[in-house]
Protein backbone atom coordinates (compact mmCIF):
# COMPACT_ATOMS: atom_id res chain seq x y z
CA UNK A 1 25.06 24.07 -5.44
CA UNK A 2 26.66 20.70 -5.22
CA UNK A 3 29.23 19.64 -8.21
CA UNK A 4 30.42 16.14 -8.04
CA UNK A 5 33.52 15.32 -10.67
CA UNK A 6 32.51 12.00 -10.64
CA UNK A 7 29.66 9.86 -12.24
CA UNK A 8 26.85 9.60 -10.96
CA UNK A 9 23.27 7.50 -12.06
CA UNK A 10 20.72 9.14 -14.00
CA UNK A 11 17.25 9.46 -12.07
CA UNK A 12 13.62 8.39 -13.76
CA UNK A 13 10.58 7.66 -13.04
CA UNK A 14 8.39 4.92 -14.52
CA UNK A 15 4.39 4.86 -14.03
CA UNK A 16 2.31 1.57 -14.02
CA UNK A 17 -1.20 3.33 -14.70
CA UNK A 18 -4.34 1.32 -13.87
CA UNK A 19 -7.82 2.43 -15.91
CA UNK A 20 -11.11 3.03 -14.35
CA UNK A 21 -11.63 -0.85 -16.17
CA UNK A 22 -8.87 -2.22 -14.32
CA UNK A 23 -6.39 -2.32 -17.83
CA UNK A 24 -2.46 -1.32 -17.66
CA UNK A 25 -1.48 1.51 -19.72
CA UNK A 26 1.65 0.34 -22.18
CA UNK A 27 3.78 3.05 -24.49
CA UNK A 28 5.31 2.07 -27.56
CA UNK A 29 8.65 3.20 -28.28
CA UNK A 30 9.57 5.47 -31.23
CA UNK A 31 13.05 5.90 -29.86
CA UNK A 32 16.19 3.92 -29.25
CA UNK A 33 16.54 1.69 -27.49
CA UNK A 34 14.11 -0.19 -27.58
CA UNK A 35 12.49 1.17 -30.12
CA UNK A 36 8.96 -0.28 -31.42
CA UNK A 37 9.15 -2.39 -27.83
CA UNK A 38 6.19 -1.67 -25.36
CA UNK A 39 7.34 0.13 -22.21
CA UNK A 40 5.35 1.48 -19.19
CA UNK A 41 4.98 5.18 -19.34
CA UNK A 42 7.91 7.13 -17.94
CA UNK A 43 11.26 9.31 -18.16
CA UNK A 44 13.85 11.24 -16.83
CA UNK A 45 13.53 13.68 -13.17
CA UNK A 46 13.82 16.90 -14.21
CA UNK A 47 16.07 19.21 -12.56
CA UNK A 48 14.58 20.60 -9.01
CA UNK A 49 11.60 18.19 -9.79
CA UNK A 50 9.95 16.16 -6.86
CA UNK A 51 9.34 11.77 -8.03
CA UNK A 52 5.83 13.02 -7.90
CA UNK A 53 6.19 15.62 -10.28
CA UNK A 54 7.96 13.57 -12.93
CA UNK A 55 5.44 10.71 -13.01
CA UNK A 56 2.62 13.37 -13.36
CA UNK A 57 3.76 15.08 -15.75
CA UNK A 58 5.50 12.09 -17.75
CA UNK A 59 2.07 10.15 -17.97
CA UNK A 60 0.10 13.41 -19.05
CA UNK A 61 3.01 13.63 -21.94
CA UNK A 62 3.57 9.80 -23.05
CA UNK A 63 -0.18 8.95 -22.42
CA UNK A 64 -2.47 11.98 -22.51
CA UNK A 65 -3.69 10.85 -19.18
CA UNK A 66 -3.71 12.58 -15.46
CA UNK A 67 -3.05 10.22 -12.70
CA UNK A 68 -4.09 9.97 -9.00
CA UNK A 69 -3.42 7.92 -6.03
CA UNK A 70 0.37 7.48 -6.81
CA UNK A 71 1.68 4.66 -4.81
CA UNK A 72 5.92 3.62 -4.15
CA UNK A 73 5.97 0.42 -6.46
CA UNK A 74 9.34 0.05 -5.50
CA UNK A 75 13.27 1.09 -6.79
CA UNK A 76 15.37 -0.38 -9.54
CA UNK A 77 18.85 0.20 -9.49
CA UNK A 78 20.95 -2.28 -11.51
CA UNK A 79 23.56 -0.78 -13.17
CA UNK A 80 22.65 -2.63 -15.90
CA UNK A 81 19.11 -1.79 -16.48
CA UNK A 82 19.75 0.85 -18.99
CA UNK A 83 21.49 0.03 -22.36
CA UNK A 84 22.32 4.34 -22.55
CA UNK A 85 23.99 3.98 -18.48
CA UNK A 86 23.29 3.53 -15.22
CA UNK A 87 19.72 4.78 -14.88
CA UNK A 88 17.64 4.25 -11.59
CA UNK A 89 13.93 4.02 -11.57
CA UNK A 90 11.49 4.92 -9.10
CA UNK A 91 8.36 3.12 -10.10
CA UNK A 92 4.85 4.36 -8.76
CA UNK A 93 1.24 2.64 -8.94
CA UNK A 94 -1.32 5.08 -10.63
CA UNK A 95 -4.74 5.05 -11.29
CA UNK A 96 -6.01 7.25 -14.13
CA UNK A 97 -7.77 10.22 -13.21
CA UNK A 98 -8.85 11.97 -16.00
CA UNK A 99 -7.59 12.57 -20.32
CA UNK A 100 -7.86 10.40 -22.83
CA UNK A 101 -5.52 8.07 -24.05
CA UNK A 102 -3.24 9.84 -27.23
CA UNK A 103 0.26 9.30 -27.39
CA UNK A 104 2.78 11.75 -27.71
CA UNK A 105 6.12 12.85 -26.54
CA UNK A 106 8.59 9.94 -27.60
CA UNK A 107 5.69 7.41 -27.87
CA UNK A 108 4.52 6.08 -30.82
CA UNK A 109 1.57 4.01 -29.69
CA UNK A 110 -0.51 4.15 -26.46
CA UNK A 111 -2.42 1.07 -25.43
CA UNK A 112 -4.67 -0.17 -22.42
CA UNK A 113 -4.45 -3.60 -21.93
CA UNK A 114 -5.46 -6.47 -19.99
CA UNK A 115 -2.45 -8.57 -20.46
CA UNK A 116 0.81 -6.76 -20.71
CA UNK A 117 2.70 -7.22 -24.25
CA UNK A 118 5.50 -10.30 -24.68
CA UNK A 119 8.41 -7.93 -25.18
CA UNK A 120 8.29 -5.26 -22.33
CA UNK A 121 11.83 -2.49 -22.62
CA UNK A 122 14.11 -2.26 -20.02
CA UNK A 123 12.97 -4.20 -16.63
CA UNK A 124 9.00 -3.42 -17.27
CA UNK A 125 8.02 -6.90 -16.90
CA UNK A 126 9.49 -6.91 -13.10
CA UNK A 127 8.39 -3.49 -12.04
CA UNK A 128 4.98 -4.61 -13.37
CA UNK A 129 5.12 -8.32 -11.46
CA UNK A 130 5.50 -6.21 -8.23
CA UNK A 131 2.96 -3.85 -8.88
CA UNK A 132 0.38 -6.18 -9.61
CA UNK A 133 1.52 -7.96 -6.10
CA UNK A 134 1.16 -4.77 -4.72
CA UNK A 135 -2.44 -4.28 -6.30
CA UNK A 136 -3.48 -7.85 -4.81
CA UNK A 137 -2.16 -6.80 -1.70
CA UNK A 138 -4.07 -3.82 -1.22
CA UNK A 139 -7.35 -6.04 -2.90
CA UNK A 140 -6.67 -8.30 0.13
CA UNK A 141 -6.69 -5.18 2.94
CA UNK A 142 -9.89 -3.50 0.75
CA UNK A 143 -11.82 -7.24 1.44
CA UNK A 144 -14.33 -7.66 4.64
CA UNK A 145 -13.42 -10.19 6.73
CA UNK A 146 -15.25 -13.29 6.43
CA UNK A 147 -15.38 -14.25 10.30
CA UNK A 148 -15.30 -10.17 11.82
CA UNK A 149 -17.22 -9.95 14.65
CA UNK A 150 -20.17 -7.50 14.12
């Protein structure tokens, strides 16, 4: 096993789940800091815990929902992110696959919504700008051509 002396960033993940009706999921926060800000559904890696992992099983406890079709949204590493420390994010695209929306865990309120809340914790607001670029993007492959030759 590996033991560093020195500091070293904390790992999360943070989920940006689409509904079947095309709505983001949003978490309310019932703990600092932040608290009573809207957040995208996430935490810490667990120990010995794949990315993959974490987002599953943080969206089943924050939201109540299963996810599918995890896409890399991207990685946020500012040192500054994180009030508590220097805390890196993984972000992943979801879409729900299955639950109900009931929130739990350190979430006090669990919302779909069409347009994402004013006050978003942390850097929310940019992870979900590129996610929503990445959504058009993969819109844009998804489309027929309009001149393909038959």
């Amino acid at each position: 096993m590996l033991h560093l002396q020195r500091k070293t960033p904390l790992l999360a993940v943070d989920i940006v789940i689409r509904t079947k009706d095309g709505k983001i999921v949003f978490i309310k926060r019932l703990n600092p800091p932040f608290r009573g800000y809207f957040a995208l559904p996430g935490g810490f890696v667990e120990y010995g815990e794949k990315l993959e992992e974490a987002a599953v099983r943080e969206a089943m406890e924050e939201t109540g929902l299963k996810i599918e079709n995890l896409k890399l949204v991207g990685v946020y590493s500012d040192p500054n992110r994180d009030p508590r420390g220097h805390v890196v994010s993984v972000a992943f695209l979801a879409e729900e696959g299955g639950g109900s929306l009931k929130a739990s865990d350190d979430a006090g309120e669990v919302k779909a919504l069409k347009e994402p809340p004013e006050n978003l914790a942390f850097d929310h607001k940019t992870i979900l700008r590129d996610a929503m670029k990445l959504i058009k993007t993969e819109a844009l492959k998804r489309e027929p051509r309009e001149n393909a030759e038959s």
